[in-house]
C-alpha atoms as a PDB file:
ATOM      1  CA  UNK A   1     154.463 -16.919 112.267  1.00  0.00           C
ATOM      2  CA  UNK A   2     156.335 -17.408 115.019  1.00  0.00           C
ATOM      3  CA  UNK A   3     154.642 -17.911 118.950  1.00  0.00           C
ATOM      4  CA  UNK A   4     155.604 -16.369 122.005  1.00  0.00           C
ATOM      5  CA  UNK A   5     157.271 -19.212 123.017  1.00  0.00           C
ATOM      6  CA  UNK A   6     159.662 -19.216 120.076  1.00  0.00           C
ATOM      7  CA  UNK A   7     160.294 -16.211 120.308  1.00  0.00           C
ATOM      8  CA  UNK A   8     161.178 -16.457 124.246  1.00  0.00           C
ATOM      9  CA  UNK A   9     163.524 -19.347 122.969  1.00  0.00           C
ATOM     10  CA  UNK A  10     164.857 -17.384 120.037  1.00  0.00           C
ATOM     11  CA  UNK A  11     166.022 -14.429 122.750  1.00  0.00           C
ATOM     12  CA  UNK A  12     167.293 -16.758 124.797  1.00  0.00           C
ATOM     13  CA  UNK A  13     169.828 -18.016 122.458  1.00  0.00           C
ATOM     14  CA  UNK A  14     170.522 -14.561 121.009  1.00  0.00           C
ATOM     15  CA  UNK A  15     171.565 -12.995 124.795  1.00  0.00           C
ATOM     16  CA  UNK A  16     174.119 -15.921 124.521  1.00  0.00           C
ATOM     17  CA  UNK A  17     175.560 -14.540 121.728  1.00  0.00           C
ATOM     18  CA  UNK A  18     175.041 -11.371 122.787  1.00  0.00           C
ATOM     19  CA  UNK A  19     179.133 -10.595 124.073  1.00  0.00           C
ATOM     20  CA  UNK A  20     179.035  -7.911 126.705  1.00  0.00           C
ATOM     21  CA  UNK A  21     175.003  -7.790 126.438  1.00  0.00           C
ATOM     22  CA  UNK A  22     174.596  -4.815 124.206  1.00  0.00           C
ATOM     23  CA  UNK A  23     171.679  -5.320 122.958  1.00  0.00           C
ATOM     24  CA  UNK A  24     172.774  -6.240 119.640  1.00  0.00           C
ATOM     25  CA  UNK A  25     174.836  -8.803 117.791  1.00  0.00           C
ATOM     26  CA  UNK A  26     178.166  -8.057 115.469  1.00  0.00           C
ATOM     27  CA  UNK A  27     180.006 -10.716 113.438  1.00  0.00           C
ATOM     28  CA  UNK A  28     182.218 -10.759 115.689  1.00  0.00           C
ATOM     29  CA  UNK A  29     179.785 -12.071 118.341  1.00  0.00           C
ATOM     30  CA  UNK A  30     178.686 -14.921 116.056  1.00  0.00           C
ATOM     31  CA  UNK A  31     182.573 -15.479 115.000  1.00  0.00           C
ATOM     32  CA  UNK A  32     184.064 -15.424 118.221  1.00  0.00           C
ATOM     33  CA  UNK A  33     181.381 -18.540 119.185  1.00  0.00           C
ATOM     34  CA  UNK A  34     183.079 -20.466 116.352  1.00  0.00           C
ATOM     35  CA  UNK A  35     186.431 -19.407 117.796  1.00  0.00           C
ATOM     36  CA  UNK A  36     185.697 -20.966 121.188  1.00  0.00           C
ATOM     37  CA  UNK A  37     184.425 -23.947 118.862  1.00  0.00           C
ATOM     38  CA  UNK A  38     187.672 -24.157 117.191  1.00  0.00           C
ATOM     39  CA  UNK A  39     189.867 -23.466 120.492  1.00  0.00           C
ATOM     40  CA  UNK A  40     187.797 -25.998 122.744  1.00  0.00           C
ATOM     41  CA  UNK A  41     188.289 -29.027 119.954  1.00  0.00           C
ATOM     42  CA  UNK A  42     191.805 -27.969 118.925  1.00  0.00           C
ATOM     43  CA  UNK A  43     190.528 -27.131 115.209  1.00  0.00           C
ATOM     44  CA  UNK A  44     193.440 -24.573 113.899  1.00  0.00           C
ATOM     45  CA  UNK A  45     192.555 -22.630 110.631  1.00  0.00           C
ATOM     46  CA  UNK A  46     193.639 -24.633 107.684  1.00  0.00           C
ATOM     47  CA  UNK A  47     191.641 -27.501 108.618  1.00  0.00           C
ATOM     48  CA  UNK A  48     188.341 -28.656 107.305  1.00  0.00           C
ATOM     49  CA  UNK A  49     186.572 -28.558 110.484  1.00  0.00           C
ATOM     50  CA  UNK A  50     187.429 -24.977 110.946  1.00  0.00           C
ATOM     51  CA  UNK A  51     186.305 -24.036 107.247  1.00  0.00           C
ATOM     52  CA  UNK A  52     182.862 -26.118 108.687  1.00  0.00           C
ATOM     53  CA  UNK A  53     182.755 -23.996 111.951  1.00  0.00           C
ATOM     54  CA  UNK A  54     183.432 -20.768 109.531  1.00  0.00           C
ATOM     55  CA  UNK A  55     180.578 -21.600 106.942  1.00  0.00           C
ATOM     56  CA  UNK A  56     178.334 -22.035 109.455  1.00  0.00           C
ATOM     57  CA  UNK A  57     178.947 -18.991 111.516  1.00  0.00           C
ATOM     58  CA  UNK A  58     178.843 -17.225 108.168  1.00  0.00           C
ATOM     59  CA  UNK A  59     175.210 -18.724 107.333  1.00  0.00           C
ATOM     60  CA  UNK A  60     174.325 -17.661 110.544  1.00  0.00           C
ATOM     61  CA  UNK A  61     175.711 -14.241 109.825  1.00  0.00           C
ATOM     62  CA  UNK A  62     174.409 -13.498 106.416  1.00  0.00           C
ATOM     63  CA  UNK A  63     170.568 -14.955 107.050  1.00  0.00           C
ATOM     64  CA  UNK A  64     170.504 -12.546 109.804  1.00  0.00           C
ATOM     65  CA  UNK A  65     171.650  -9.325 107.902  1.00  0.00           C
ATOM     66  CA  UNK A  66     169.657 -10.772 104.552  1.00  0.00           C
ATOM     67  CA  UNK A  67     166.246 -11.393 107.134  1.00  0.00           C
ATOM     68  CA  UNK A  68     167.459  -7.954 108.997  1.00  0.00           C
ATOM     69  CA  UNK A  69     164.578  -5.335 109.712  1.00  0.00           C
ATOM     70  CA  UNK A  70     166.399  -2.662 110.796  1.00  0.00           C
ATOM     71  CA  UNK A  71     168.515  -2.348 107.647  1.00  0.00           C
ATOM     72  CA  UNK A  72     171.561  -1.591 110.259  1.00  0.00           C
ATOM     73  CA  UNK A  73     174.570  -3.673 107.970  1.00  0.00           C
ATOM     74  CA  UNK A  74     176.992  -3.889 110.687  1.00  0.00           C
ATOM     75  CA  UNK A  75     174.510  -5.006 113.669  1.00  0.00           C
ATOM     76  CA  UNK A  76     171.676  -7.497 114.253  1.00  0.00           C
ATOM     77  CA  UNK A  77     168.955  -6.730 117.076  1.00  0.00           C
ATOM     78  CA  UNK A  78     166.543  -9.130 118.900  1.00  0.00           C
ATOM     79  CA  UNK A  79     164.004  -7.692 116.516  1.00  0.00           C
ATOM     80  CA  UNK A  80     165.824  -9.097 113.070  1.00  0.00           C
ATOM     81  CA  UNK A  81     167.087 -11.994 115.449  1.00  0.00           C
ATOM     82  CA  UNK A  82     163.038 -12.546 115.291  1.00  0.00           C
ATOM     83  CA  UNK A  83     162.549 -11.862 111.325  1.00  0.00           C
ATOM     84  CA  UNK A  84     165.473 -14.236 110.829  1.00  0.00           C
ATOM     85  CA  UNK A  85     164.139 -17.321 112.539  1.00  0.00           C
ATOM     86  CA  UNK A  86     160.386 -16.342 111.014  1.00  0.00           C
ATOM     87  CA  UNK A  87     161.878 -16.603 107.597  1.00  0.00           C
ATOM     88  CA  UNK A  88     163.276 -19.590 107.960  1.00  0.00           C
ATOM     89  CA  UNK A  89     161.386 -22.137 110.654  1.00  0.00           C
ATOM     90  CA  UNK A  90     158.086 -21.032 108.813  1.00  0.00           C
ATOM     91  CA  UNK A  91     159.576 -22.193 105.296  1.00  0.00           C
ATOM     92  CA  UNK A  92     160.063 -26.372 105.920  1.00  0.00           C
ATOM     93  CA  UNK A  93     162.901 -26.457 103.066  1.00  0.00           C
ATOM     94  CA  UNK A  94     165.205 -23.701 105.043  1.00  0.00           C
ATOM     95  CA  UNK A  95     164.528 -25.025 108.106  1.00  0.00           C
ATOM     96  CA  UNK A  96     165.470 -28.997 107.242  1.00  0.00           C
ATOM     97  CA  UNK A  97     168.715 -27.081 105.704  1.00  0.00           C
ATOM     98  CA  UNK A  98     169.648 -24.699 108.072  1.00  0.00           C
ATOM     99  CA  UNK A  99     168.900 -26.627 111.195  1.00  0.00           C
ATOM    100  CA  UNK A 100     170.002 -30.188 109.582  1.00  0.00           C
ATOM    101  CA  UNK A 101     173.156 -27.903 108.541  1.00  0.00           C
ATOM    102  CA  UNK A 102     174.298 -26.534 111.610  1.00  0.00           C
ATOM    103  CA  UNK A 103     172.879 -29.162 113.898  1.00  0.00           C
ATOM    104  CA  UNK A 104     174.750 -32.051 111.972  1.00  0.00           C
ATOM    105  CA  UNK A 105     178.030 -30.120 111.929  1.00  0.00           C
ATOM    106  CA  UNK A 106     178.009 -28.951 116.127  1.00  0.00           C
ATOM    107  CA  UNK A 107     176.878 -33.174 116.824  1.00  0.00           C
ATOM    108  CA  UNK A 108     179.693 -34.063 114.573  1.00  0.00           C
ATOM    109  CA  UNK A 109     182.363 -31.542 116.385  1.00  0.00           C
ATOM    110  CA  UNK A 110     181.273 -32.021 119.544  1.00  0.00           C
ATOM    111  CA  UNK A 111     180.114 -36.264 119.575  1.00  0.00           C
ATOM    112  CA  UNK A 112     182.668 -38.578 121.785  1.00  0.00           C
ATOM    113  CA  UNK A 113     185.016 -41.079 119.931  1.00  0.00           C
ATOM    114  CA  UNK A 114     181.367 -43.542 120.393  1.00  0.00           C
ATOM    115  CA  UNK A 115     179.405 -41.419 118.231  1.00  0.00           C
ATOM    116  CA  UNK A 116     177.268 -39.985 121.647  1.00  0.00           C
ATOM    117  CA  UNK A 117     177.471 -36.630 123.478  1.00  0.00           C
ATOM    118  CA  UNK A 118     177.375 -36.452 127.133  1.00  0.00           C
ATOM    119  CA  UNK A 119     177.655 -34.262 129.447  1.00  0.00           C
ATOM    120  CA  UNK A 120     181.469 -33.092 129.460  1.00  0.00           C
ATOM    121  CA  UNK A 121     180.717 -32.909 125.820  1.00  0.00           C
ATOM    122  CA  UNK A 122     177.496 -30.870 126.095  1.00  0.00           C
ATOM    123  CA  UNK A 123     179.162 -28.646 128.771  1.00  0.00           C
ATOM    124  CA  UNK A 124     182.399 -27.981 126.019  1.00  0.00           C
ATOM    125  CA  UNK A 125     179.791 -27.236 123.351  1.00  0.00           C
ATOM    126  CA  UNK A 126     177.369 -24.893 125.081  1.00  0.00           C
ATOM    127  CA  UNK A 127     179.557 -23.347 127.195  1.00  0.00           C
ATOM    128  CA  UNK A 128     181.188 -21.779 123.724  1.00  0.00           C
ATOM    129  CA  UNK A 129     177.819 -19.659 124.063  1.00  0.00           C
ATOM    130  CA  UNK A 130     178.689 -18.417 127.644  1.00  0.00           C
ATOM    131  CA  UNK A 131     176.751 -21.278 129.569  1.00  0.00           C
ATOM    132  CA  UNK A 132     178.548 -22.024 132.306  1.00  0.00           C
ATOM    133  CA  UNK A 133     178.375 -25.914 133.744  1.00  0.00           C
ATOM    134  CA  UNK A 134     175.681 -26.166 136.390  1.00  0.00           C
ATOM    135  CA  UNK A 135     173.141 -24.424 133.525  1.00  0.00           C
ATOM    136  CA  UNK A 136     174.535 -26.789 130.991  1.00  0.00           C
ATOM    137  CA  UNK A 137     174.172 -29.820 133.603  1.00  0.00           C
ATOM    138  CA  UNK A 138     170.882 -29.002 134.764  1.00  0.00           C
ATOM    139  CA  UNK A 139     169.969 -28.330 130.790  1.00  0.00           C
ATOM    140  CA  UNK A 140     171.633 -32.283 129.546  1.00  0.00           C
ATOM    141  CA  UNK A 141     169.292 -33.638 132.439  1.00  0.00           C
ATOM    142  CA  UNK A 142     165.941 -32.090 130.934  1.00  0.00           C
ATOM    143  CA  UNK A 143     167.455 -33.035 127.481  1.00  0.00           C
ATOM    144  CA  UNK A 144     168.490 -36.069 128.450  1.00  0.00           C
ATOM    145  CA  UNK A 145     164.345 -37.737 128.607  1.00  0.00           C
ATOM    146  CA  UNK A 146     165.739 -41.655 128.820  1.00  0.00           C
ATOM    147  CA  UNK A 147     168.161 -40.841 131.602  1.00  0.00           C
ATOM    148  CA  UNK A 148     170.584 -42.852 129.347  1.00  0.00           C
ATOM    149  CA  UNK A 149     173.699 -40.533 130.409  1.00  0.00           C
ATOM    150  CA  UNK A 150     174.472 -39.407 126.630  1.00  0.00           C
ATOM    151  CA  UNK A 151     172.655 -38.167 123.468  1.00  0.00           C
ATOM    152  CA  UNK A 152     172.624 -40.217 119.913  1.00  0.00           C
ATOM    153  CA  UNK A 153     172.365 -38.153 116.642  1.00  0.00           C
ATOM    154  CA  UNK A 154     168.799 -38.534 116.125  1.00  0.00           C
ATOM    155  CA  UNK A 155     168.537 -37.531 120.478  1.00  0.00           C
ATOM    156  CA  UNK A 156     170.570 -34.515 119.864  1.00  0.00           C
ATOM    157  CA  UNK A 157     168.768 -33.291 116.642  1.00  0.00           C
ATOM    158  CA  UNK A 158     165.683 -33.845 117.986  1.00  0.00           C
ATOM    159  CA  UNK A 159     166.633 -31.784 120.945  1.00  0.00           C
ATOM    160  CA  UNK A 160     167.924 -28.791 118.675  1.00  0.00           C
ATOM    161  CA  UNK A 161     164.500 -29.391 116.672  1.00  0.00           C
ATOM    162  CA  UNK A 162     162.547 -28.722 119.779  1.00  0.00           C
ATOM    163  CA  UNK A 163     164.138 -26.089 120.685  1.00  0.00           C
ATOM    164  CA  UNK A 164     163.358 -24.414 117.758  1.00  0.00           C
ATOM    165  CA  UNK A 165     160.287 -25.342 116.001  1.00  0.00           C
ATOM    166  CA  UNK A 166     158.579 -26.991 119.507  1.00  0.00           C
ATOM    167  CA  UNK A 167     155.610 -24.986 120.757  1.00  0.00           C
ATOM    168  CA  UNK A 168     155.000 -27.148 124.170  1.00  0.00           C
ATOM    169  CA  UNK A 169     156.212 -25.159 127.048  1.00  0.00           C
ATOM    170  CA  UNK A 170     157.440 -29.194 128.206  1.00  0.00           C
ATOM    171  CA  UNK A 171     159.609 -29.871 125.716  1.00  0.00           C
ATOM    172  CA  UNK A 172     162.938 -30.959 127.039  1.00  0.00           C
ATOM    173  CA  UNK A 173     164.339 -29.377 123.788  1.00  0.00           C
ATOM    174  CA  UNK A 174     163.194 -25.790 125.184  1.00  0.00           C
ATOM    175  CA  UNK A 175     166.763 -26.130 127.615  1.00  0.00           C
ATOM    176  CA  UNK A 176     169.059 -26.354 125.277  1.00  0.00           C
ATOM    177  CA  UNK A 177     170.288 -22.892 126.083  1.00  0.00           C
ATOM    178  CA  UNK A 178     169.303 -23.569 129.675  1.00  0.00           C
ATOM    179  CA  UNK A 179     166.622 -21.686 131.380  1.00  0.00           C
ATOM    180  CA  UNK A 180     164.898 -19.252 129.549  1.00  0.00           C
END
């Protein structure tokens, strides 16, 4: 079961997906992230990072209608937002795969030719989700807990960890979205 504090994280990240703030999520909400994925590292279609992007907006997708409550096939609410996450952070084999999934693939789009993110790299990445740069630099600095000025892997999947599966309201990884 999920806490309040998940769930406060979980809304968070689904009001930036939310385009136009209608309460609900399409496809095309989800999609048009991995668009401005695509568009902000120059991916074009036939490539295998775009199929990446695609497959994971699609897992995205599909968990949520497969985990909806609502039963509506053409729209996700916070409420199966909610039932989504629950079905899969409280089951340790689809959470290692869909977070190790999807966290892997956005570290290995967005990482610098050194194998770190920092923060124009961070910035490109979450402001695909409609952060705009003084969130996203106030959110590396909270994520960023050895002041080091960039994230490894294993700093940047911990982070996404946190922010999911964390239930300390002092987690740094609770900012990945920014403020919620």
């Amino acid at each position: 079961m999920l806490t309040s504090l998940q769930k406060r994280k979980l809304i968070r990240y689904f009001n930036t997906l939310d385009d136009g703030a209608k309460g609900y999520l399409t496809e095309e909400d989800i999609y048009a992230v991995g668009l401005r994925m695509a568009e902000k590292k120059g991916v074009f279609e036939q490539t295998e990072e775009f199929k990446v992007i695609k497959e994971n907006t699609n897992l995205i997708w599909t968990s949520a209608l497969t985990n909806s409550v609502s039963g509506d096939p053409d729209k996700i609410y916070v409420l199966d937002w909610i039932a989504q996450h629950n079905a899969i952070l409280t089951n340790d084999e689809l959470t290692k795969t869909y977070l190790g999934k999807i966290g892997n693939d956005i570290f290995e789009l967005f990482k610098h030719q050194d194998g770190n993110i920092y923060p124009k790299n961070y910035f490109e990445l979450i402001s695909c989700f409609g952060v705009d740069e003084a969130i996203s630099n106030w959110a590396f600095k909270k994520l960023d807990v050895d002041s080091k000025g960039f994230f490894s892997k294993a700093d940047y999947l911990r982070s996404v960890e946190e922010f999911f599966l964390v239930n300390d309201r002092y987690a740094p990884g609770n900012y990945y979205f920014g403020p919620f």
